[in-house]
Protein backbone atom coordinates (compact mmCIF):
# COMPACT_ATOMS: atom_id res chain seq x y z
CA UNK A 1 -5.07 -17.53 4.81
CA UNK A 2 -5.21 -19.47 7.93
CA UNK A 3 -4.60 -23.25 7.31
CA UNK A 4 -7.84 -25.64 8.74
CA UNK A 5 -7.08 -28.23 10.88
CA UNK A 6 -7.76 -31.75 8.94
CA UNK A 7 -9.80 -33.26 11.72
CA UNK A 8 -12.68 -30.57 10.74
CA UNK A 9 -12.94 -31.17 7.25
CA UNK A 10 -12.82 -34.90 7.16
CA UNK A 11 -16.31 -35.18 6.58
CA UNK A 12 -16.86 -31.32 5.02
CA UNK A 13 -15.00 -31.72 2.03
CA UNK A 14 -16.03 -31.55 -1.71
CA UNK A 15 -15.67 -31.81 -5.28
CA UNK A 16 -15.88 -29.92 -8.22
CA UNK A 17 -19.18 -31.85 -9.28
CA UNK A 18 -20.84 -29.14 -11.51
CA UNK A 19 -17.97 -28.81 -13.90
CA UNK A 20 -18.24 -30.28 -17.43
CA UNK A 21 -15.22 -32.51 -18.49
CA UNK A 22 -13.40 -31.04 -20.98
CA UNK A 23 -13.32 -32.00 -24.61
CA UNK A 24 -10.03 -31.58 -25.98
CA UNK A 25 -8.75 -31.84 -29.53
CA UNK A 26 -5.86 -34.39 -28.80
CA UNK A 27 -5.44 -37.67 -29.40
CA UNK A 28 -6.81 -40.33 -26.94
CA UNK A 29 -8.49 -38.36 -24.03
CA UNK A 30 -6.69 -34.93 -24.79
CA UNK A 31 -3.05 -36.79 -24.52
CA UNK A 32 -0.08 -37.31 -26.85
CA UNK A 33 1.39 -40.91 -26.46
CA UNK A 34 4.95 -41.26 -25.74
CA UNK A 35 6.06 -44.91 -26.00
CA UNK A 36 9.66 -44.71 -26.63
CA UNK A 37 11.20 -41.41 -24.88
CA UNK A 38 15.16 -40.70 -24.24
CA UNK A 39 15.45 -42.49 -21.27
CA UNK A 40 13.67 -45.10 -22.09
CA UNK A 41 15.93 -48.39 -21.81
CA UNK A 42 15.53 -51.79 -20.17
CA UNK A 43 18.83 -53.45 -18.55
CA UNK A 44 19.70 -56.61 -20.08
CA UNK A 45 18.18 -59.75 -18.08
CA UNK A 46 15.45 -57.72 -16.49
CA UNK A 47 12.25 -59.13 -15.64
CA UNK A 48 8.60 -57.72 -15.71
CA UNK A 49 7.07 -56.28 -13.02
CA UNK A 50 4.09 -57.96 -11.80
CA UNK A 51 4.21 -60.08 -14.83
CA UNK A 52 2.95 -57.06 -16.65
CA UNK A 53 3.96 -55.87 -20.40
CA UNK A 54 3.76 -52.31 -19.43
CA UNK A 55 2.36 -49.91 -17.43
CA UNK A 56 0.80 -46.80 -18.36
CA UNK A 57 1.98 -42.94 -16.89
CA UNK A 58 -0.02 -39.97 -17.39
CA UNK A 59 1.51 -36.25 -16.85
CA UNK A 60 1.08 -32.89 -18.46
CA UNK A 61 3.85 -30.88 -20.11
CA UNK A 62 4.71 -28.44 -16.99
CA UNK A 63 7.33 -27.92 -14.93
CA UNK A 64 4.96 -27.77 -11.91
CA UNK A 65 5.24 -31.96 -12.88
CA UNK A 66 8.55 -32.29 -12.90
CA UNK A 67 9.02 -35.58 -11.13
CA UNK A 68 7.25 -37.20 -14.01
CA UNK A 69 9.39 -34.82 -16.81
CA UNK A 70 12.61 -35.79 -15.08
CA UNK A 71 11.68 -39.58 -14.58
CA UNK A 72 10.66 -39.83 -17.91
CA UNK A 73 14.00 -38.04 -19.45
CA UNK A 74 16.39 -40.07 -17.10
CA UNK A 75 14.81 -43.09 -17.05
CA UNK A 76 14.19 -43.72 -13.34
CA UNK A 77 10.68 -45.49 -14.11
CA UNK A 78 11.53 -47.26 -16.97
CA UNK A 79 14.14 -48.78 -14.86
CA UNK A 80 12.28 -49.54 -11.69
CA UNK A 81 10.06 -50.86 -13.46
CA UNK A 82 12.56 -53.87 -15.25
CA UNK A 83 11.30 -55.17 -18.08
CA UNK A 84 7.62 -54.03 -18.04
CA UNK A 85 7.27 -51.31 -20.79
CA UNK A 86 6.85 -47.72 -19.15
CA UNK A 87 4.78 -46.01 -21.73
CA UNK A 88 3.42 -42.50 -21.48
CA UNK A 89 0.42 -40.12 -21.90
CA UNK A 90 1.03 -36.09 -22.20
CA UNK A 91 -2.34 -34.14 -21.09
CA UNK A 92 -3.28 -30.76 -21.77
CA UNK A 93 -5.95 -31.18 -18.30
CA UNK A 94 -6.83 -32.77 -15.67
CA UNK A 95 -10.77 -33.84 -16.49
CA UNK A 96 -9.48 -35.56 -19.28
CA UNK A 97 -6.46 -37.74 -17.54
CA UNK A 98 -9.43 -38.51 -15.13
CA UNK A 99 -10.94 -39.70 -17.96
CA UNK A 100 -8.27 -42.32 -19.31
CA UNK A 101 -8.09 -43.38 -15.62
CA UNK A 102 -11.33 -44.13 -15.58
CA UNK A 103 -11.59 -46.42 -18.92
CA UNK A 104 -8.22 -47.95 -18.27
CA UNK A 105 -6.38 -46.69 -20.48
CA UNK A 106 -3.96 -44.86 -17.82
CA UNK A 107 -3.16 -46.42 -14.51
CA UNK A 108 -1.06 -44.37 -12.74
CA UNK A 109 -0.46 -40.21 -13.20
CA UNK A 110 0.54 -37.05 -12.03
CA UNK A 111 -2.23 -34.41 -11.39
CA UNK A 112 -3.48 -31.30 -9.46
CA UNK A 113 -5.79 -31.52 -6.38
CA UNK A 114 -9.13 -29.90 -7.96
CA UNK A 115 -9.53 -32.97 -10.46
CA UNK A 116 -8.29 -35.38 -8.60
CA UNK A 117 -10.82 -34.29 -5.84
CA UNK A 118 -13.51 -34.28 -8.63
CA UNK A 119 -12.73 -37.51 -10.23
CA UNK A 120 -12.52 -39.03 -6.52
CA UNK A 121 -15.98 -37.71 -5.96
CA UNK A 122 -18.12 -38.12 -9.10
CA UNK A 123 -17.04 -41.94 -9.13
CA UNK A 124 -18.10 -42.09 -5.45
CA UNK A 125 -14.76 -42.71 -4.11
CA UNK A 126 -14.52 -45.42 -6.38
CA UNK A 127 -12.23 -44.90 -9.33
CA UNK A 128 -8.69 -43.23 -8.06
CA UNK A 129 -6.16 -43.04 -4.97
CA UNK A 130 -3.49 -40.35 -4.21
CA UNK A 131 -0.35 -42.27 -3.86
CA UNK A 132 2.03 -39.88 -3.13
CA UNK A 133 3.06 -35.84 -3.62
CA UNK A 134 5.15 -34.88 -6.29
CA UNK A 135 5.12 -30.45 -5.88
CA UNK A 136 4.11 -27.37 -3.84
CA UNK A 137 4.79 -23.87 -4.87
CA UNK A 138 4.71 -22.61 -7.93
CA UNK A 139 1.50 -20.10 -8.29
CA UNK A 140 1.72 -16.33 -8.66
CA UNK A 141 -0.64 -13.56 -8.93
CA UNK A 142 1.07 -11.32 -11.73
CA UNK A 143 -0.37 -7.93 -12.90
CA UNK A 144 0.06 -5.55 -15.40
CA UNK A 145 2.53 -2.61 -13.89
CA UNK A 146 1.19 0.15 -15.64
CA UNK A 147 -2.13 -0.43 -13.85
CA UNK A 148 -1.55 -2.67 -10.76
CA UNK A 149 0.76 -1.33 -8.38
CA UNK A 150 -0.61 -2.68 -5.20
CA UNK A 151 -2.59 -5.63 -3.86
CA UNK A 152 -5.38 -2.80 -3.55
CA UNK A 153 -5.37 -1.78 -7.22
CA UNK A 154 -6.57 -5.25 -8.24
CA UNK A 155 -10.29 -4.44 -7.49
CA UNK A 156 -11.99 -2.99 -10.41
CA UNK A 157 -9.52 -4.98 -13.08
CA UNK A 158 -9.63 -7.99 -14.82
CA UNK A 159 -7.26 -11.04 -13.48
CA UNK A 160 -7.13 -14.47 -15.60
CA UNK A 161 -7.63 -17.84 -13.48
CA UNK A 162 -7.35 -21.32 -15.72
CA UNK A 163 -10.50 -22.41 -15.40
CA UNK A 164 -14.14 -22.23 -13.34
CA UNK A 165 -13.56 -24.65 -9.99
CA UNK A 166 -9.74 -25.27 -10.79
CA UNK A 167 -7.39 -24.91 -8.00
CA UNK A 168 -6.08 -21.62 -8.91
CA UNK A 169 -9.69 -20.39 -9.52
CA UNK A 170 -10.85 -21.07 -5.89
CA UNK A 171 -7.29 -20.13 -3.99
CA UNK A 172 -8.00 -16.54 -6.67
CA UNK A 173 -11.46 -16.21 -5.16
CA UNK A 174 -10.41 -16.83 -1.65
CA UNK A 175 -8.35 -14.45 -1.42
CA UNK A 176 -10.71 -11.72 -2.87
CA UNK A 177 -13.21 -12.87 0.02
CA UNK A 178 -10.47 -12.37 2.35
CA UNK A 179 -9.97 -8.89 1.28
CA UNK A 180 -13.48 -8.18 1.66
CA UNK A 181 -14.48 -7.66 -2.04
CA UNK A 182 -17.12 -9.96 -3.36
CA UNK A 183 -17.41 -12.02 -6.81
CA UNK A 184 -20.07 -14.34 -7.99
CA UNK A 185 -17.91 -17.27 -8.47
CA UNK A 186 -19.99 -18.73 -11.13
CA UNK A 187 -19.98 -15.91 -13.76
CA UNK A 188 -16.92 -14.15 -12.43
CA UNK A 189 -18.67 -10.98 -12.18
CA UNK A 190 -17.81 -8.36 -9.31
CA UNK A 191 -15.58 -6.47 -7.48
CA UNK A 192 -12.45 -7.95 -9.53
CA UNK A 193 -13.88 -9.38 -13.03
CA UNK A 194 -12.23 -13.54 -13.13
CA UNK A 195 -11.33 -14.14 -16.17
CA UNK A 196 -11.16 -18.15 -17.15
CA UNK A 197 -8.66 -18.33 -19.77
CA UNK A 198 -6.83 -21.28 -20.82
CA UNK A 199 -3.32 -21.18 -19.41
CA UNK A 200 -2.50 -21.58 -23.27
CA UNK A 201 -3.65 -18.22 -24.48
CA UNK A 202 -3.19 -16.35 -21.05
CA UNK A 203 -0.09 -14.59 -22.34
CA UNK A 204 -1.42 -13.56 -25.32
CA UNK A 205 -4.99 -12.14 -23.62
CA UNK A 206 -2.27 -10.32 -21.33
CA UNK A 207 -0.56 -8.88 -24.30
CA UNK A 208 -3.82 -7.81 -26.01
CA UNK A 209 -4.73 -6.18 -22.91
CA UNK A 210 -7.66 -8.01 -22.54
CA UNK A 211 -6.83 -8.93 -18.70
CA UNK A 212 -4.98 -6.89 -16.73
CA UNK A 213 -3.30 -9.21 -14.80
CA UNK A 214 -3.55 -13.15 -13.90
CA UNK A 215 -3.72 -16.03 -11.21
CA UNK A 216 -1.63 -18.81 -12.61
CA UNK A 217 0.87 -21.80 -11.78
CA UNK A 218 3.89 -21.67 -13.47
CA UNK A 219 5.56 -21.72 -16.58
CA UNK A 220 2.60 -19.29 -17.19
CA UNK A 221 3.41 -17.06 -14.69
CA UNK A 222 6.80 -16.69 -15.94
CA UNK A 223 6.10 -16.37 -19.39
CA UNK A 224 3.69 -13.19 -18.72
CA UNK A 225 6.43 -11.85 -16.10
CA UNK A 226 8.52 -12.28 -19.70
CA UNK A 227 6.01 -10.25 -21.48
CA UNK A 228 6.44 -7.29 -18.97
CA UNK A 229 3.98 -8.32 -16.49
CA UNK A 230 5.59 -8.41 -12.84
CA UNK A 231 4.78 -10.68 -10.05
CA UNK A 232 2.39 -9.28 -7.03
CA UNK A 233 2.12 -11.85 -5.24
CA UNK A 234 3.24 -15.77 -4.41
CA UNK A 235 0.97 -17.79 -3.32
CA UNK A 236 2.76 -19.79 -1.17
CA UNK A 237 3.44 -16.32 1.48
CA UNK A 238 -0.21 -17.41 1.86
CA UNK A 239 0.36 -20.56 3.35
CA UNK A 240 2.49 -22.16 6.60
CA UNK A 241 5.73 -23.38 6.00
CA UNK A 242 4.97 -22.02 2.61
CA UNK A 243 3.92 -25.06 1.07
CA UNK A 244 0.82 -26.60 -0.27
CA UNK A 245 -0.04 -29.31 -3.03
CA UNK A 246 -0.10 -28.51 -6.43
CA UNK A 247 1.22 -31.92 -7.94
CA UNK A 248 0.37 -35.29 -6.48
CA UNK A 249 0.20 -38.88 -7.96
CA UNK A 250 -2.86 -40.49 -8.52
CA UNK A 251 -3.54 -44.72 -9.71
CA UNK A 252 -6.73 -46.92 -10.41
CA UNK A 253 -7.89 -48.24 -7.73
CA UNK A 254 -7.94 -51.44 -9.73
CA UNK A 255 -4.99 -50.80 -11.12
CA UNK A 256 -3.65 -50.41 -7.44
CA UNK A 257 -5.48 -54.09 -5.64
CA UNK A 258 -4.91 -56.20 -9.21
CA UNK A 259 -1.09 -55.05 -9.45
CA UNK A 260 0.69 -53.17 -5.90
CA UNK A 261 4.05 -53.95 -6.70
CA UNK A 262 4.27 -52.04 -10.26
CA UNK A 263 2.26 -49.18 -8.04
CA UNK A 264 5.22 -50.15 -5.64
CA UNK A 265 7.85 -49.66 -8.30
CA UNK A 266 6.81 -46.26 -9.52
CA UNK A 267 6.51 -44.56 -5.73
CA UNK A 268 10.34 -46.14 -5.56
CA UNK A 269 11.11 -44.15 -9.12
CA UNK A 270 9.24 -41.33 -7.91
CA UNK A 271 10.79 -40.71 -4.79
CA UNK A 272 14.08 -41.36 -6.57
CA UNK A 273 13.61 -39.04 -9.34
CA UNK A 274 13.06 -36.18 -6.49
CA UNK A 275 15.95 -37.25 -4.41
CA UNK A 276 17.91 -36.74 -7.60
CA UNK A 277 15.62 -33.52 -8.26
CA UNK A 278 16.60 -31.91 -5.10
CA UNK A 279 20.39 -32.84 -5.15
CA UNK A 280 20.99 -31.68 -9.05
CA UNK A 281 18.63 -28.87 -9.26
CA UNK A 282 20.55 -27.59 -12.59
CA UNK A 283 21.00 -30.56 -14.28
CA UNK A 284 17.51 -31.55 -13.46
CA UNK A 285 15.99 -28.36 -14.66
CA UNK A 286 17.65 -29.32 -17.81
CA UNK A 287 16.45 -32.27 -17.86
CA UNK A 288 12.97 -31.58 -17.56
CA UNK A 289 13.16 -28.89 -20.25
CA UNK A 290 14.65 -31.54 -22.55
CA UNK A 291 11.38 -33.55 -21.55
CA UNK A 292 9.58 -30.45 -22.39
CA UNK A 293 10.71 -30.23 -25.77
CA UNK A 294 10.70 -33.94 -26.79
CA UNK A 295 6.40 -33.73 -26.04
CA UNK A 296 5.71 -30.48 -27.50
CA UNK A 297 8.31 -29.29 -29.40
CA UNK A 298 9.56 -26.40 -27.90
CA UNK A 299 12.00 -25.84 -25.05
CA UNK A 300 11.17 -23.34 -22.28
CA UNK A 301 13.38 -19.95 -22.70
CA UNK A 302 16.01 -19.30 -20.09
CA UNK A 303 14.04 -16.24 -18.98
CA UNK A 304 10.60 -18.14 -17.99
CA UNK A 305 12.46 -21.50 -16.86
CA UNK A 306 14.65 -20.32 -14.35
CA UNK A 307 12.12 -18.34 -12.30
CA UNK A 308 9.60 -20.84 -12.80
CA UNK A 309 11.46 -23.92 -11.65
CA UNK A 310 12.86 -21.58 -8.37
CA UNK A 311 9.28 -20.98 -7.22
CA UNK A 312 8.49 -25.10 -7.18
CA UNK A 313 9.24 -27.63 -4.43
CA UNK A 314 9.74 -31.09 -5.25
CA UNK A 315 8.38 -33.39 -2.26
CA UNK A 316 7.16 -36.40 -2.07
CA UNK A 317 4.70 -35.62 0.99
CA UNK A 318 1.51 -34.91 -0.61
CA UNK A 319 0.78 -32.63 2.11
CA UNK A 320 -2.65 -33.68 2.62
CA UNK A 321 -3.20 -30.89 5.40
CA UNK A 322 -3.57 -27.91 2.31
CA UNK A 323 -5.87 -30.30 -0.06
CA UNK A 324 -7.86 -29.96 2.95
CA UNK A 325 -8.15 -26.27 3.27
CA UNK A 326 -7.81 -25.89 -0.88
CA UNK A 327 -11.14 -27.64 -0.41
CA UNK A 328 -12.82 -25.70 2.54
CA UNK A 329 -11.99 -22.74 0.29
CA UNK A 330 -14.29 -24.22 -2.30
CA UNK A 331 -17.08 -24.65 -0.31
CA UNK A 332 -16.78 -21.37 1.16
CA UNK A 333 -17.09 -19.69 -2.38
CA UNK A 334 -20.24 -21.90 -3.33
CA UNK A 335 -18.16 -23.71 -6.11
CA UNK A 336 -18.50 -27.45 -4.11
CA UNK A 337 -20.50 -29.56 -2.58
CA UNK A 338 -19.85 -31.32 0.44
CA UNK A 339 -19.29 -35.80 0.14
CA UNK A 340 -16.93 -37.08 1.89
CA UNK A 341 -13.44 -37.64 0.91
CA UNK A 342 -12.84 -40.08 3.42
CA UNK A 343 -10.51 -42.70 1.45
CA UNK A 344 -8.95 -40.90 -1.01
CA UNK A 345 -4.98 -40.88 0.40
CA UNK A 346 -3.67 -44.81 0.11
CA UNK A 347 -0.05 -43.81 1.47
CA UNK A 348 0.98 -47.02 2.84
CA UNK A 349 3.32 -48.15 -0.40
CA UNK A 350 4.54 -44.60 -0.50
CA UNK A 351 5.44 -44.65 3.80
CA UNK A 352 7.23 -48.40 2.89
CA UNK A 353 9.33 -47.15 0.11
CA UNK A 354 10.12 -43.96 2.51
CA UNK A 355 10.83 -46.33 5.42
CA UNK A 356 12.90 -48.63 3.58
CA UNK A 357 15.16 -45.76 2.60
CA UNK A 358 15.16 -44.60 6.68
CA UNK A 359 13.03 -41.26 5.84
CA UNK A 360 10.26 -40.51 7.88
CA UNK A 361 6.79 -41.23 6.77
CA UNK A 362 4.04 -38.88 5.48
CA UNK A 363 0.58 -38.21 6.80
CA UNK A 364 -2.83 -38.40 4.89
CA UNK A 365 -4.62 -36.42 7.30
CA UNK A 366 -6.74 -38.13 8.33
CA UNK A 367 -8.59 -39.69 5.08
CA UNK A 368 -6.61 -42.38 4.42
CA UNK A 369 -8.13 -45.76 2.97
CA UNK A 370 -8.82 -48.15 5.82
């Protein structure tokens, strides 16, 4: 899959416009508030940043956002941020954190391309900004044994994606066009049958062998490998370098012109969180499992964590070269169509925090705010 040079998409790009915002059964836009988490604690004498009483952090409950599950557990935000209150959303998808960005009640989060394409989009360029990249990696193809045993076998089954438009979905139907099968993209219907399934009910479709095999980001991909499923192929052989964006961090734009230096803040906690990411892997994998089980409950098994955090690299580049091509690849299938996305990187509080720290600085590839 041969990457496309940013220059030519900078006014071919598009959004998922024709997909329905989900309606989740969840408090407050499909999230679960988290006000008062384990690292949560404000240093005696600090002041508020901004002059603000909090500010509010959207992520979803999987590893492939661990920069947000590990700066929630150790605190890194909460103390960047002084004395203004760090309080948190969980979200079960991205439509509906674009939602709570949009009526204020988030301002800053952490969120896969597709949606934060579409939410850039359907608001006309007007509502969000990618701040900064948070993960690449971390998406398998994995496929029943007893029925898969080569990248040829898949046509003729049945292979899960999330959802219709997501960014799994399109890189899944790329790569079918690429082997010269063809699939409606709409209905799924074709040489390989796509089957959107909820990441949440994936394994259990895979164990009622009602899919044969599935397209997923991980922990999902490690929890069907855990059901007997094996992995066929990693996305990220697909790419150069072997990286493209499957986490970045979004904000308001209002949130961003009425209040930069609490935007400021969290890049700084962000880019801390991965430094420490990258230099404790183990004690950071633990860390964001013990985030994982403080929002839902339950703790991720030895046997789907450790695979699944392997296959994900933290960054804070938000390696605006691949959201590029992830979105040529959706025009190509028919799924998009084609505004410009002109605007949509603001990476100028990101490169300053990098700077300051005497990293180099990141690129937005051409459609940066100006």
């Amino acid at each position: 899959m041969p990457a496309i040079r940013s220059t030519a998409l900078r006014r071919g790009l598009a959004a998922l416009t024709a997909l329905p915002l989900l309606t989740l059964a969840a408090c407050g836009y499909g999230s679960n508030a988290k006000d008062d988490p384990a690292g949560q604690k404000i240093a005696a004498g600090a002041r508020k940043t901004d002059g603000l009483d909090s500010v509010k952090i959207g992520y979803f409950g999987n590893i492939t956002h661990a920069t947000a599950l590990v700066g929630v557990q150790k605190g890194f935000f909460q103390k960047a941020l002084g004395a203004t209150r760090a309080k948190y959303q969980v979200f079960n998808a991205g439509p509906s954190e674009i939602e709570a960005l949009n009526s204020g009640s988030l301002d800053i989060g952490w969120i896969g391309p597709s949606p934060a394409i579409n939410g850039y989009t359907k608001s006309d360029g007007k509502n969000l900004r990618i701040i900064g990249g948070s993960a690449s990696g971390g998406v398998k193809l994995v496929v029943n044994p007893a029925k898969i045993k080569s990248l040829k076998d898949v046509k003729g089954r049945k292979i899960a994606t999330p959802q219709l438009g997501n960014t799994q979905d399109v890189a899944f139907l790329n790569w079918i066009a690429e082997q010269g099968w063809k699939v409606d993209a709409q209905s799924g219907k074709g040489d390989v049958s796509v089957v959107r399934t909820d990441n949440k009910v994936t394994p259990d479709a895979y164990k009622s062998g009602s899919i044969d095999g599935a397209w997923v980001p991980e922990p999902t991909a490690s929890k069907l490998v855990a059901e007997g499923a094996k992995v066929l192929l990693d996305e990220s052989t697909l790419w150069p370098d072997r990286k493209f964006v499957i986490t970045n961090v979004i904000v308001s734009q209002k949130f961003l012109e009425a209040h930069p230096k609490a935007v400021e803040a969290v890049l700084k906690a962000s880019v801390e969180t991965n430094q420490w990411i990258n230099a404790h892997p183990d004690q950071a994998k633990a860390a964001a499992n013990a985030q994982l089980a403080a929002d839902s409950g339950k703790a991720l098994p030895a046997e789907v964590l450790d695979p699944a955090w392997k296959s994900i690299r933290i960054t804070d580049d938000p390696l605006a070269a691949t959201l590029n091509t992830e979105a040529a690849h959706a025009v190509k299938a028919g799924l998009l169509q084609q505004p410009r996305l002109d605007g949509i990187y603001d990476l100028s509080l990101l490169n300053k925090v990098l700077k300051a720290q005497g990293r180099p600085t990141v690129s937005d590839a051409g459609l940066g705010a100006r």
